[in-house]
Each structure stands twice: as structure tokens, then as C-alpha cells.
PDB file of N, CA and C in Angstrom:
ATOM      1  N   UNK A   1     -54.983-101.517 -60.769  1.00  0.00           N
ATOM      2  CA  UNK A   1     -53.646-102.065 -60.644  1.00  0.00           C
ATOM      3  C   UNK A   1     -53.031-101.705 -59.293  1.00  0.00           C
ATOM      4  N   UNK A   2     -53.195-100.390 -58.809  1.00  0.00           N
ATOM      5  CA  UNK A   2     -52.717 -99.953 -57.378  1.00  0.00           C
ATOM      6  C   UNK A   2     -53.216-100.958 -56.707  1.00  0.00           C
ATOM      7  N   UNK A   3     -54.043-102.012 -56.028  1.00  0.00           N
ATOM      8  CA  UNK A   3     -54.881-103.069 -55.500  1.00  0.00           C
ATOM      9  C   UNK A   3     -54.045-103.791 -55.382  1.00  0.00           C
ATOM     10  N   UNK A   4     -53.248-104.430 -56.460  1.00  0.00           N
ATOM     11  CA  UNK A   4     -52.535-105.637 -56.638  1.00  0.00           C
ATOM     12  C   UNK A   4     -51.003-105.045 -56.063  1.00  0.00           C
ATOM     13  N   UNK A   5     -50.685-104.096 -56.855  1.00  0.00           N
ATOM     14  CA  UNK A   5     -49.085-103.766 -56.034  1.00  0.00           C
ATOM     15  C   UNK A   5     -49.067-103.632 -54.261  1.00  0.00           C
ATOM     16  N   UNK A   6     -50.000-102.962 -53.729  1.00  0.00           N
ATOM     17  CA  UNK A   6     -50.315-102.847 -52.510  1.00  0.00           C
ATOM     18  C   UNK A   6     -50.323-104.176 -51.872  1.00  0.00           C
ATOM     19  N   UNK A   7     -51.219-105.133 -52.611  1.00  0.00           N
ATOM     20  CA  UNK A   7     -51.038-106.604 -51.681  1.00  0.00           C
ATOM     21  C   UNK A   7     -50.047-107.389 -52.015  1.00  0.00           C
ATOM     22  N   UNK A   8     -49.012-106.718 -53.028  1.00  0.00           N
ATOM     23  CA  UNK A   8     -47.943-107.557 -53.025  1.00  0.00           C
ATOM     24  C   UNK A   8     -46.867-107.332 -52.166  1.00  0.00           C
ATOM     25  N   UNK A   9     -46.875-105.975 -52.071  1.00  0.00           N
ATOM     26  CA  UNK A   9     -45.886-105.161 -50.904  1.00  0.00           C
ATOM     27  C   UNK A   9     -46.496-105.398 -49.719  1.00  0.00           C
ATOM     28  N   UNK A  10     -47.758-105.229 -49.645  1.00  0.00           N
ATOM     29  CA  UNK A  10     -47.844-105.951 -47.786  1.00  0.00           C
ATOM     30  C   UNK A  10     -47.750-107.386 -47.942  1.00  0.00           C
ATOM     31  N   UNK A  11     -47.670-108.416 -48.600  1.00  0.00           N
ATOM     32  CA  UNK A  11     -46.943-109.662 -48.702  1.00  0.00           C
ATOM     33  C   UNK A  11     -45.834-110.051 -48.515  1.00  0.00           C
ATOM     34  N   UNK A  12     -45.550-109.011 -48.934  1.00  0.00           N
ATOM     35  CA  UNK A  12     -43.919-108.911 -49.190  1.00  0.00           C
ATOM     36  C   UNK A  12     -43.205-108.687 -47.557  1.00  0.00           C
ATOM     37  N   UNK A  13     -43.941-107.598 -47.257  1.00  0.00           N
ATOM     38  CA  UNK A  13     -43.628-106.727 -45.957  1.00  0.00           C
ATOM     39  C   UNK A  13     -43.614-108.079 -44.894  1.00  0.00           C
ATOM     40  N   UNK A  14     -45.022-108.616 -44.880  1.00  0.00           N
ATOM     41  CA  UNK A  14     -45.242-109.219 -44.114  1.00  0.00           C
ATOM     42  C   UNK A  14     -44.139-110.927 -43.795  1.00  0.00           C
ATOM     43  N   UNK A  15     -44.097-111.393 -45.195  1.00  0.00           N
ATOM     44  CA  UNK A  15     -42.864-112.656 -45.196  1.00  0.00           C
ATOM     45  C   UNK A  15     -41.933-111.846 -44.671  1.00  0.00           C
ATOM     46  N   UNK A  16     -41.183-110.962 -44.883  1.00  0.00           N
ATOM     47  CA  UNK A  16     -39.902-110.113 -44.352  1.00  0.00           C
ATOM     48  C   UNK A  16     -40.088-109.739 -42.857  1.00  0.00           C
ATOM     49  N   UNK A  17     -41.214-109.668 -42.070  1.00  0.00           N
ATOM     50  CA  UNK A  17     -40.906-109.756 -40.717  1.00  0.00           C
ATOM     51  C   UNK A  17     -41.227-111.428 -40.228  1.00  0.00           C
ATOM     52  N   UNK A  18     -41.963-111.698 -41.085  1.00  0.00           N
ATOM     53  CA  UNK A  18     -41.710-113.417 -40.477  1.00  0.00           C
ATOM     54  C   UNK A  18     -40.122-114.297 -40.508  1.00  0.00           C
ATOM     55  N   UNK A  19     -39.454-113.752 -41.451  1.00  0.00           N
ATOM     56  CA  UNK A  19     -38.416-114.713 -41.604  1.00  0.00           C
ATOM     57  C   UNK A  19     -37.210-113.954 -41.880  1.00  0.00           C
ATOM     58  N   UNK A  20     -36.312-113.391 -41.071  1.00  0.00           N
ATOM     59  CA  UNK A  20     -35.342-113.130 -41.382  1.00  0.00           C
ATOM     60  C   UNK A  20     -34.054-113.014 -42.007  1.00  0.00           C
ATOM     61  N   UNK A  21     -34.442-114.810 -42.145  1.00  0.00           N
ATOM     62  CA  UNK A  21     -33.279-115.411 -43.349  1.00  0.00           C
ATOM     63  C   UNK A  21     -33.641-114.946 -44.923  1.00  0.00           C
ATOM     64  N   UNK A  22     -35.059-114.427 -45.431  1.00  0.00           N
ATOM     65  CA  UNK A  22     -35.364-114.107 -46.266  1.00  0.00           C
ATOM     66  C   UNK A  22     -34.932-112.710 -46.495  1.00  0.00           C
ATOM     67  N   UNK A  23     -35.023-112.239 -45.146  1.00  0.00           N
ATOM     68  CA  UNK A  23     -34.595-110.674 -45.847  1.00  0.00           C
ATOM     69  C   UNK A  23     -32.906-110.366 -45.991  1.00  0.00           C
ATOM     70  N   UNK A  24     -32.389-111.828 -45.116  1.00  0.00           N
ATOM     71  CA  UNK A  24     -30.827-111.471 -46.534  1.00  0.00           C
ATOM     72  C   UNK A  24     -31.198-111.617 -47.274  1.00  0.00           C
ATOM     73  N   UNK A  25     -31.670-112.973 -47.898  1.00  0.00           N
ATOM     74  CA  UNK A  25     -31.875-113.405 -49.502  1.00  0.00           C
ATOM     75  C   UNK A  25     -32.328-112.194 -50.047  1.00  0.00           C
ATOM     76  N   UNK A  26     -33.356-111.754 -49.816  1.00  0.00           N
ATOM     77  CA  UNK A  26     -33.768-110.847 -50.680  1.00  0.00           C
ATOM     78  C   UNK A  26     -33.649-109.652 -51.079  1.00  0.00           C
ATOM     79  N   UNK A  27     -32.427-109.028 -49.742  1.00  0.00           N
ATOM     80  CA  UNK A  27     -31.071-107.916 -49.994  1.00  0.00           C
ATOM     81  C   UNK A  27     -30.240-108.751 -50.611  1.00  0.00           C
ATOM     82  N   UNK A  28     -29.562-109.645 -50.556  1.00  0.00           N
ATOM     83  CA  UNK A  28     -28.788-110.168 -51.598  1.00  0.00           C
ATOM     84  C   UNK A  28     -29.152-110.295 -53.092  1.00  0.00           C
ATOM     85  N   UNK A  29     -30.252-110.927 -52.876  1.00  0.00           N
ATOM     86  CA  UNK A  29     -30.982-110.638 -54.724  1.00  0.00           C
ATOM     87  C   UNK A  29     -30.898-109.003 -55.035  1.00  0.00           C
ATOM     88  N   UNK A  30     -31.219-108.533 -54.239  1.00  0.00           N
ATOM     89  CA  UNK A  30     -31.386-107.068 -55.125  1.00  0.00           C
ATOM     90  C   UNK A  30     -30.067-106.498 -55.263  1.00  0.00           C
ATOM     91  N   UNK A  31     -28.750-106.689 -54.436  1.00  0.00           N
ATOM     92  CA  UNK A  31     -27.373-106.728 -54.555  1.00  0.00           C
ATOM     93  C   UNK A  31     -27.194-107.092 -55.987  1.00  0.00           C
ATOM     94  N   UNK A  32     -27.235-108.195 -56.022  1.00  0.00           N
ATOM     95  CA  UNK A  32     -26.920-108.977 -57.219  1.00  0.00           C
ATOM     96  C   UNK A  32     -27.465-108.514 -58.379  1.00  0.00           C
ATOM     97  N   UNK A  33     -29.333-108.520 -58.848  1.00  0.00           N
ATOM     98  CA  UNK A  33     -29.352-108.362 -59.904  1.00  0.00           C
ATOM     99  C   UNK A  33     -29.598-106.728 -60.185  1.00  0.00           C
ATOM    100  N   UNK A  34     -29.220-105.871 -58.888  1.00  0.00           N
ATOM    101  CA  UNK A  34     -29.417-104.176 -59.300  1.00  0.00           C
ATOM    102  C   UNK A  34     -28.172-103.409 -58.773  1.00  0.00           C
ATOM    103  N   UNK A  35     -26.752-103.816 -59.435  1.00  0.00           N
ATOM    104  CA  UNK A  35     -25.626-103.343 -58.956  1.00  0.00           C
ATOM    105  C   UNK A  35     -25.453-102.061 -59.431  1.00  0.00           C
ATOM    106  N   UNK A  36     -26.373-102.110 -60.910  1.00  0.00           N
ATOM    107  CA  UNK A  36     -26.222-100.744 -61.435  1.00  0.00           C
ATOM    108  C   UNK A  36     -27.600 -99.956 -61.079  1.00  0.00           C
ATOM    109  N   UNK A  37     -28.490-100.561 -60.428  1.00  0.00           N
ATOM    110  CA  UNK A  37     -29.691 -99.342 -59.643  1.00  0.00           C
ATOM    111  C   UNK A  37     -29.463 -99.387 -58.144  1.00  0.00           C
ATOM    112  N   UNK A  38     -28.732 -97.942 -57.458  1.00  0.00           N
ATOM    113  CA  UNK A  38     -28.857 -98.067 -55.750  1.00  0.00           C
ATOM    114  C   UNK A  38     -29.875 -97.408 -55.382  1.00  0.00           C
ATOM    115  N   UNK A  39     -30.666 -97.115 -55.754  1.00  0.00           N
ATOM    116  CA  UNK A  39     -32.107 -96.857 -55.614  1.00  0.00           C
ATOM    117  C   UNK A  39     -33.129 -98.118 -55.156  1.00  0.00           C
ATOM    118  N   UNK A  40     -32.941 -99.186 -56.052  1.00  0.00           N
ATOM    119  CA  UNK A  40     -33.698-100.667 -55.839  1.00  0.00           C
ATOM    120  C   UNK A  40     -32.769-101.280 -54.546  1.00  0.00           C
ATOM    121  N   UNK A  41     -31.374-101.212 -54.369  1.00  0.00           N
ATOM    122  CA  UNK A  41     -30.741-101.637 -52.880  1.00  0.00           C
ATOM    123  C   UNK A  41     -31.651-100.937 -51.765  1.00  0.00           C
ATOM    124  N   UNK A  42     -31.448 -99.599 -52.112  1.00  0.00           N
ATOM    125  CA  UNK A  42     -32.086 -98.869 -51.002  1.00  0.00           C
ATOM    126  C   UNK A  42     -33.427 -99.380 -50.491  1.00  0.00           C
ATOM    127  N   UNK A  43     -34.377 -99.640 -51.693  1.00  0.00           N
ATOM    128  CA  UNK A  43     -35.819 -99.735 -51.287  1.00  0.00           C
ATOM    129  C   UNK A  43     -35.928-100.816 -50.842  1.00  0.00           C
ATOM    130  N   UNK A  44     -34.732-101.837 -51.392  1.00  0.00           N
ATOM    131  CA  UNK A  44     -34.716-103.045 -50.363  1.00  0.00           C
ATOM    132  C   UNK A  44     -34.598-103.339 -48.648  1.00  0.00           C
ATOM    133  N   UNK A  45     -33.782-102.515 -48.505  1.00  0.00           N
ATOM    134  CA  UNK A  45     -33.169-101.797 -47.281  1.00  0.00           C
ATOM    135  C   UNK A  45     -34.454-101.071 -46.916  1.00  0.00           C
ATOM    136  N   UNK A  46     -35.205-100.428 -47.330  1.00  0.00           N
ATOM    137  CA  UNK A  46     -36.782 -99.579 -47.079  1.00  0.00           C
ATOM    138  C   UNK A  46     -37.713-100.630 -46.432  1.00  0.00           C
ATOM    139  N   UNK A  47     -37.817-101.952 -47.260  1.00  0.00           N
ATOM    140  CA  UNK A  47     -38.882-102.332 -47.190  1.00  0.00           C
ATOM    141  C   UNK A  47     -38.164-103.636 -45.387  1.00  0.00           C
ATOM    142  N   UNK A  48     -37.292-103.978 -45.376  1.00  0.00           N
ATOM    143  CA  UNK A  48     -36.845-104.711 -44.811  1.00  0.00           C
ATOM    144  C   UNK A  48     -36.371-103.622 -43.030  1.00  0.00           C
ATOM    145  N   UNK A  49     -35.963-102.222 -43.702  1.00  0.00           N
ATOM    146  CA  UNK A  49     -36.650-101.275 -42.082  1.00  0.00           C
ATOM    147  C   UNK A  49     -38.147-101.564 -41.762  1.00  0.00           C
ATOM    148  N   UNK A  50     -39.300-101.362 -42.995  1.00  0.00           N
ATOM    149  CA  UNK A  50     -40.321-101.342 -42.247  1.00  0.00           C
ATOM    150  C   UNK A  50     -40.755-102.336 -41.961  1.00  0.00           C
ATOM    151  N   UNK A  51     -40.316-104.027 -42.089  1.00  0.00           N
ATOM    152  CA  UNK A  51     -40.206-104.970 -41.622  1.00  0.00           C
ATOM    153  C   UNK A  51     -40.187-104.893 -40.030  1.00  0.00           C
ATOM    154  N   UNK A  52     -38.907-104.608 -39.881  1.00  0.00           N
ATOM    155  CA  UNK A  52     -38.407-104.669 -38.444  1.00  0.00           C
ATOM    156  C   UNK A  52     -39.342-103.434 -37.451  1.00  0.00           C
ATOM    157  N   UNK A  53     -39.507-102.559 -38.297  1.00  0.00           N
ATOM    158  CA  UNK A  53     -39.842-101.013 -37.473  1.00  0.00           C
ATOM    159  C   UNK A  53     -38.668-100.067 -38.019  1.00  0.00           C
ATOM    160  N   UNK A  54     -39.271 -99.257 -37.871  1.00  0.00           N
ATOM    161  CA  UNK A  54     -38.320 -98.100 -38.592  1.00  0.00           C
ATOM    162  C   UNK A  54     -37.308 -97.719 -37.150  1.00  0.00           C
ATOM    163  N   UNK A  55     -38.039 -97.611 -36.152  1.00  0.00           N
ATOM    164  CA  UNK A  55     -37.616 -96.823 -34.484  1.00  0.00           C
ATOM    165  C   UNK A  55     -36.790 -98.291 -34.119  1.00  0.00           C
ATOM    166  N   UNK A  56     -36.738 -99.622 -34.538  1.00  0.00           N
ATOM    167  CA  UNK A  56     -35.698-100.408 -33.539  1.00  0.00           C
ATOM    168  C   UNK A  56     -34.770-100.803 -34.844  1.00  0.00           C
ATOM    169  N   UNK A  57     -34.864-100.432 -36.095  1.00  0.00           N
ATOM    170  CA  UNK A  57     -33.987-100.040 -37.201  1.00  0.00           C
ATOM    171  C   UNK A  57     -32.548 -99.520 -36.807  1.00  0.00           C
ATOM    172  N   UNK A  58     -33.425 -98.475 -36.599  1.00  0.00           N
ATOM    173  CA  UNK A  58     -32.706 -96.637 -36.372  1.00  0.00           C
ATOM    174  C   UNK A  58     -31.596 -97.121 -35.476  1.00  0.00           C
ATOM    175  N   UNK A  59     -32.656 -97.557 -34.404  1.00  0.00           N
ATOM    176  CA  UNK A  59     -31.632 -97.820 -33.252  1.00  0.00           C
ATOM    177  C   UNK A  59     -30.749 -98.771 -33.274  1.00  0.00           C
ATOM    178  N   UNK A  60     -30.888 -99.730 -33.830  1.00  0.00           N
ATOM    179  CA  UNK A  60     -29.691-100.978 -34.132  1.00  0.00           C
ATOM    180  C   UNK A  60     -28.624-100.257 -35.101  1.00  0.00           C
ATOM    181  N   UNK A  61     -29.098 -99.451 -36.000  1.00  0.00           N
ATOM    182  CA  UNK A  61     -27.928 -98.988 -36.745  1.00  0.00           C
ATOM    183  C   UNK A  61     -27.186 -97.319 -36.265  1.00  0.00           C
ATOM    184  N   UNK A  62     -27.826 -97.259 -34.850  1.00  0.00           N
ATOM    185  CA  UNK A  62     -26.966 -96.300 -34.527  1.00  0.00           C
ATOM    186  C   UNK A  62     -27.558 -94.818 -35.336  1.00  0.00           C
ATOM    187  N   UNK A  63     -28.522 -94.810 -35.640  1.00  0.00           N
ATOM    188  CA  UNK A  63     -29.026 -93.321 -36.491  1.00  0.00           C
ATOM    189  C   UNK A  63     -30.509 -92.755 -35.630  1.00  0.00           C
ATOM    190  N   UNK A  64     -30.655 -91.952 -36.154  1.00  0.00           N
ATOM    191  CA  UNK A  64     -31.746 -91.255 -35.428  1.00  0.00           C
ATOM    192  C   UNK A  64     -33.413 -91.762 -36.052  1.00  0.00           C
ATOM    193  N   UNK A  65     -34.100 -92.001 -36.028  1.00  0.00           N
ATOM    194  CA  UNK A  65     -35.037 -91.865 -36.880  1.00  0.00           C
ATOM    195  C   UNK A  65     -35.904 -91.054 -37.854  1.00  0.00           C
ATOM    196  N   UNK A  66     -35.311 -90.325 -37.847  1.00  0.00           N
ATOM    197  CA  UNK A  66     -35.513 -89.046 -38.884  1.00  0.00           C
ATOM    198  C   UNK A  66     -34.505 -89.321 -39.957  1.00  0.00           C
ATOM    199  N   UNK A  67     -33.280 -89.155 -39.653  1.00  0.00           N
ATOM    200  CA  UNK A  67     -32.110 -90.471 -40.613  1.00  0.00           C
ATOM    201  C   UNK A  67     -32.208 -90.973 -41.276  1.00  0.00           C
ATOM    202  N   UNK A  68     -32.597 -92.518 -40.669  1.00  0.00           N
ATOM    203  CA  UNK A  68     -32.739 -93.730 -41.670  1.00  0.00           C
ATOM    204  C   UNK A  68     -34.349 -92.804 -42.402  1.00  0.00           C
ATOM    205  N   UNK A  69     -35.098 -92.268 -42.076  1.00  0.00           N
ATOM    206  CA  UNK A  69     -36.103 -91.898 -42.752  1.00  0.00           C
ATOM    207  C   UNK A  69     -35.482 -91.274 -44.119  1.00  0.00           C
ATOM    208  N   UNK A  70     -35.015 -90.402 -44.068  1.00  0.00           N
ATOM    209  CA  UNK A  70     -34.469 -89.525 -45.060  1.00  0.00           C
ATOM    210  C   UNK A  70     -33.614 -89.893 -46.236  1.00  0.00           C
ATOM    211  N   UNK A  71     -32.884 -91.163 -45.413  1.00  0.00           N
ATOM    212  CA  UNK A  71     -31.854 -92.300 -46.055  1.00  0.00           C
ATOM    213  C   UNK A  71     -32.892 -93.144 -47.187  1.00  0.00           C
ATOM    214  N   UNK A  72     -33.807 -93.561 -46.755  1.00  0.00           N
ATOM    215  CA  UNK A  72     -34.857 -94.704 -47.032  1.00  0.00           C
ATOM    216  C   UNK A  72     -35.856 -94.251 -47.934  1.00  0.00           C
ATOM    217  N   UNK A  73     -36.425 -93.136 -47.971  1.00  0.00           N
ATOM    218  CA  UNK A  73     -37.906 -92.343 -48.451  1.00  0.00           C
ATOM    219  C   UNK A  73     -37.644 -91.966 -49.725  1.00  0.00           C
ATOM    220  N   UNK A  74     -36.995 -91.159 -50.299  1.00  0.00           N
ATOM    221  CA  UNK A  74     -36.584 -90.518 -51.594  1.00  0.00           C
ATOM    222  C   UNK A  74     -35.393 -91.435 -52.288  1.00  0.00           C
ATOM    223  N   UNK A  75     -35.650 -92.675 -52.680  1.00  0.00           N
ATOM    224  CA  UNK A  75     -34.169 -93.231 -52.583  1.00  0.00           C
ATOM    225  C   UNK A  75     -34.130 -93.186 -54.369  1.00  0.00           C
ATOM    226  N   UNK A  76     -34.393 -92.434 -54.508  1.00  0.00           N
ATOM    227  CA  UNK A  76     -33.834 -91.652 -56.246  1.00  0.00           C
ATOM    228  C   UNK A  76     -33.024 -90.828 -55.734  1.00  0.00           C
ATOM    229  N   UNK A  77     -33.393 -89.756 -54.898  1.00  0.00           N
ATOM    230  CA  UNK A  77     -32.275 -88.812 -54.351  1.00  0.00           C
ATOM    231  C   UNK A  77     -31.244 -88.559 -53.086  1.00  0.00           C
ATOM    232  N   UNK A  78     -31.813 -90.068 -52.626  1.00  0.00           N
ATOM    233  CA  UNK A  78     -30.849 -90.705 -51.505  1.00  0.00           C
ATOM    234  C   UNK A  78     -29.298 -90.788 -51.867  1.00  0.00           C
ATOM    235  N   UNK A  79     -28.340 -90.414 -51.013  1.00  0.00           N
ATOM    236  CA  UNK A  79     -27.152 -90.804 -51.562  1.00  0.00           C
ATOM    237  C   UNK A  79     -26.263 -90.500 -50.247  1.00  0.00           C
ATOM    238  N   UNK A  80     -26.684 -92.131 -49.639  1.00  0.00           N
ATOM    239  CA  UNK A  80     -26.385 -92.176 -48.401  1.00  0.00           C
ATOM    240  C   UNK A  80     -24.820 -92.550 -48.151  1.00  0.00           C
ATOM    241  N   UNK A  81     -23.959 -92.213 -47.175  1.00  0.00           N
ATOM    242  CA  UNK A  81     -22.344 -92.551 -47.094  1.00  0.00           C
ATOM    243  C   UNK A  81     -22.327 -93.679 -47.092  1.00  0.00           C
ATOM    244  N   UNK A  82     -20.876 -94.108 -47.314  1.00  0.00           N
ATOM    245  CA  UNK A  82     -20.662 -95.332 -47.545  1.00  0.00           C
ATOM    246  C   UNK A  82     -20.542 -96.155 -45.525  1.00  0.00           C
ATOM    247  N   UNK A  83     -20.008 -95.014 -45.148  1.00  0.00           N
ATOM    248  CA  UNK A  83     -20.231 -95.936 -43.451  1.00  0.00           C
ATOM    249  C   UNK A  83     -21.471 -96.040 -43.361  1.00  0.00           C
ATOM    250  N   UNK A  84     -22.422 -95.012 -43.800  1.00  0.00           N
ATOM    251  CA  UNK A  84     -23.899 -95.443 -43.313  1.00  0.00           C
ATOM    252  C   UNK A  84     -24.598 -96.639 -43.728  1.00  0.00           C
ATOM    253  N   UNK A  85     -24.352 -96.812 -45.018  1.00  0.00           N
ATOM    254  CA  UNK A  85     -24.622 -98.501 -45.682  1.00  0.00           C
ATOM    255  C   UNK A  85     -24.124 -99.702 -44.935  1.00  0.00           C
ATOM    256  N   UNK A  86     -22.690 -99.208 -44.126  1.00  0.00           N
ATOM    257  CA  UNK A  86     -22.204-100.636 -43.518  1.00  0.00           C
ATOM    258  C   UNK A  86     -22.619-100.499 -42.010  1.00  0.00           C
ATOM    259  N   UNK A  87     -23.504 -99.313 -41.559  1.00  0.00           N
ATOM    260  CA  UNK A  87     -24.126 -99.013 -40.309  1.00  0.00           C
ATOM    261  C   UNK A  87     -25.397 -99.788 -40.190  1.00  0.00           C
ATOM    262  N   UNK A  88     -26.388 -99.536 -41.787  1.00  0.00           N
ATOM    263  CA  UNK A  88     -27.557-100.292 -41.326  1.00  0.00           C
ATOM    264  C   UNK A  88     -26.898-101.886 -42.191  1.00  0.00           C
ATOM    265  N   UNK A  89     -26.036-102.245 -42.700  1.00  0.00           N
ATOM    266  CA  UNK A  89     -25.688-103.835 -43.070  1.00  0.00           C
ATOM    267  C   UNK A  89     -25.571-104.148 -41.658  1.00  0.00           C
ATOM    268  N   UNK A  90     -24.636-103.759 -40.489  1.00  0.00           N
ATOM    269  CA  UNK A  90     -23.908-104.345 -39.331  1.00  0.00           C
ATOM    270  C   UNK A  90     -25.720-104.346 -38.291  1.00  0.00           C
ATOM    271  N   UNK A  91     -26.393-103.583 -38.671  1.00  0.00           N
ATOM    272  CA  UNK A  91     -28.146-104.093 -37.710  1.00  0.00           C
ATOM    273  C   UNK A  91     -28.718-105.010 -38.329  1.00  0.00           C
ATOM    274  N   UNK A  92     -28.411-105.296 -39.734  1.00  0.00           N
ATOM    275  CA  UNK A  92     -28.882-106.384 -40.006  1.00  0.00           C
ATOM    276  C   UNK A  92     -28.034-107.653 -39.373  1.00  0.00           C
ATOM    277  N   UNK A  93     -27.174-107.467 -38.783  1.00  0.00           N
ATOM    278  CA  UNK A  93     -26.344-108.386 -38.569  1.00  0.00           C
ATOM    279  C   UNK A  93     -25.438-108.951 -39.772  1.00  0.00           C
ATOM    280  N   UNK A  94     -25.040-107.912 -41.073  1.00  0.00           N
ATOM    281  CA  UNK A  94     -24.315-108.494 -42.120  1.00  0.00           C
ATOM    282  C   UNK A  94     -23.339-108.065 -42.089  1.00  0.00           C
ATOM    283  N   UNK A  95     -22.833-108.247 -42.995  1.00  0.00           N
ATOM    284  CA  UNK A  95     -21.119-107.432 -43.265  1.00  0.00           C
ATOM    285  C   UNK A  95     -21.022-107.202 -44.716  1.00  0.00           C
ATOM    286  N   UNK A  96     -20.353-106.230 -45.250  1.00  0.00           N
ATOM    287  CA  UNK A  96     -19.896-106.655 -46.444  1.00  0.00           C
ATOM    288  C   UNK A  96     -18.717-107.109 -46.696  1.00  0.00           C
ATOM    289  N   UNK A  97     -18.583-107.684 -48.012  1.00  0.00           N
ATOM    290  CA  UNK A  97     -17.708-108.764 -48.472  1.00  0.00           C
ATOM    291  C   UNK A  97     -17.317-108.316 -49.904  1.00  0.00           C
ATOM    292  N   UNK A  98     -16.113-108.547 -50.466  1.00  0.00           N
ATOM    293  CA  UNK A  98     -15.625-109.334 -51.801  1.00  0.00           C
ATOM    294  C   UNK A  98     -15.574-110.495 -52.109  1.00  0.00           C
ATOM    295  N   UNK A  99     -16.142-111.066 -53.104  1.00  0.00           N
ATOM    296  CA  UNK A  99     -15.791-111.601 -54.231  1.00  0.00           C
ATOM    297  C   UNK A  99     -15.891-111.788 -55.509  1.00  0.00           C
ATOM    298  N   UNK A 100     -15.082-112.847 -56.474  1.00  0.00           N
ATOM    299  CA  UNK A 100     -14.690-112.797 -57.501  1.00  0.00           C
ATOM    300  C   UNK A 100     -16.047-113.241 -58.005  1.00  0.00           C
ATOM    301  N   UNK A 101     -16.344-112.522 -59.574  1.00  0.00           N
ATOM    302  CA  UNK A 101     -17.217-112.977 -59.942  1.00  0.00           C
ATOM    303  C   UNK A 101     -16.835-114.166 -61.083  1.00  0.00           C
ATOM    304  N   UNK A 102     -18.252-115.099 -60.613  1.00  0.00           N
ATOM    305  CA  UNK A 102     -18.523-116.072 -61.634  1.00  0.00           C
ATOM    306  C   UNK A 102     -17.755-115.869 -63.172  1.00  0.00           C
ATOM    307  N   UNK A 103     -16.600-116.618 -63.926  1.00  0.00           N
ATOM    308  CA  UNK A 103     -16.804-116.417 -65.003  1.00  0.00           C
ATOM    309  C   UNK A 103     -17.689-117.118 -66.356  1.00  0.00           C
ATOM    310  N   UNK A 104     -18.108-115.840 -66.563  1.00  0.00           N
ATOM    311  CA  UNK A 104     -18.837-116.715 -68.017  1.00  0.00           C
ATOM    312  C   UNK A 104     -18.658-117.479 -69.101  1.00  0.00           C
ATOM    313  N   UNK A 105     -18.919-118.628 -69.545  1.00  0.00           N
ATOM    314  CA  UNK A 105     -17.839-119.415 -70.356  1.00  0.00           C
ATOM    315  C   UNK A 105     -18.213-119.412 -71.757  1.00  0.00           C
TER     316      UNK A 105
END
């Protein structure tokens, strides 16, 4: 089974440095359906640093690389500030936002 997760994550890895527009979508999906796991945000945020590189990461969001490492690696026991979340959103080039949610009818 390790075989198959491995080539799904370098699949994964690999669409995420091809296409950038995917790796909002696919920080937004994990926004969306893991509001109550920041562990799964994080690893989203993990997998979408090692997309880019961890070292031109770091540096777009203004952190060291040892940092975003520490931020990114243990993200069960990650519990990164709230400026630091809108440090590496603003290298992605995002922002965060409010809004109202959908009501259910």
C-alpha cells in the first residue's frame, strides 16, 4: 500500500508545481471541507511549499527556512500564528476573506 500513496503524493506534488491555479483550488478544498482539521490545511500548505521549493517558499513568505520547516513537518503539533498563516497565504499570492455561508434549505 506504501507504493500507491507515494505515487499519489508525487502526482499530486507534481500537478501542484505544474499549475498554480490548482494549488488554490486545492487549498481552498481543504479550507472548506477540513475547517475542523488544521492539521489537513497545514499539510496542504506542506505539500504546495514542496511544490514551489521549500527555500523560494520561505523566502516569499518572509520566514527563514528552518521556519516554514517547523511550521509544515509536525503539523499535528504545529500551531502556527495567525500572522504567519496570512504570511505564507500573501506568497501564495492570496488573501484571506469572509464570507457568509451557504444556507441549507
Amino acid at each position: 500500500m506504501a507504493k500507491r500513496s507515494s505515487d499519489y503524493r508525487k502526482g499530486l506534488i507534481d500537478r501542484l508545481k505544474k499549475d498554480t491555479d490548482f494549488q488554490v483550488e486545492y487549498l481552498k478544498a481543504s479550507l472548506e471541507e477540513n475547517s475542523d482539521m488544521p492539521e489537513a490545511i497545514l499539510m496542504a500548505l506542506r505539500d504546495i511549499a514542496e511544490a514551489r521549493g521549500f527555500e523560494q517558499f520561505a523566502e516569499a513568505a518572509d520566514l527563514s527556512q528552518k521556519s516554514l520547516y517547523k511550521i509544515l513537518s509536525d503539523t499535528k503539533e504545529a500551531k502556527p500564528r495567525f500572522e504567519t498563516i496570512v504570511k505564507l497565504l500573501n506568497a501564495l499570492g492570496l488573501r484571506l476573506t469572509v464570507e457568509e455561508r451557504p444556507h441549507a434549505s
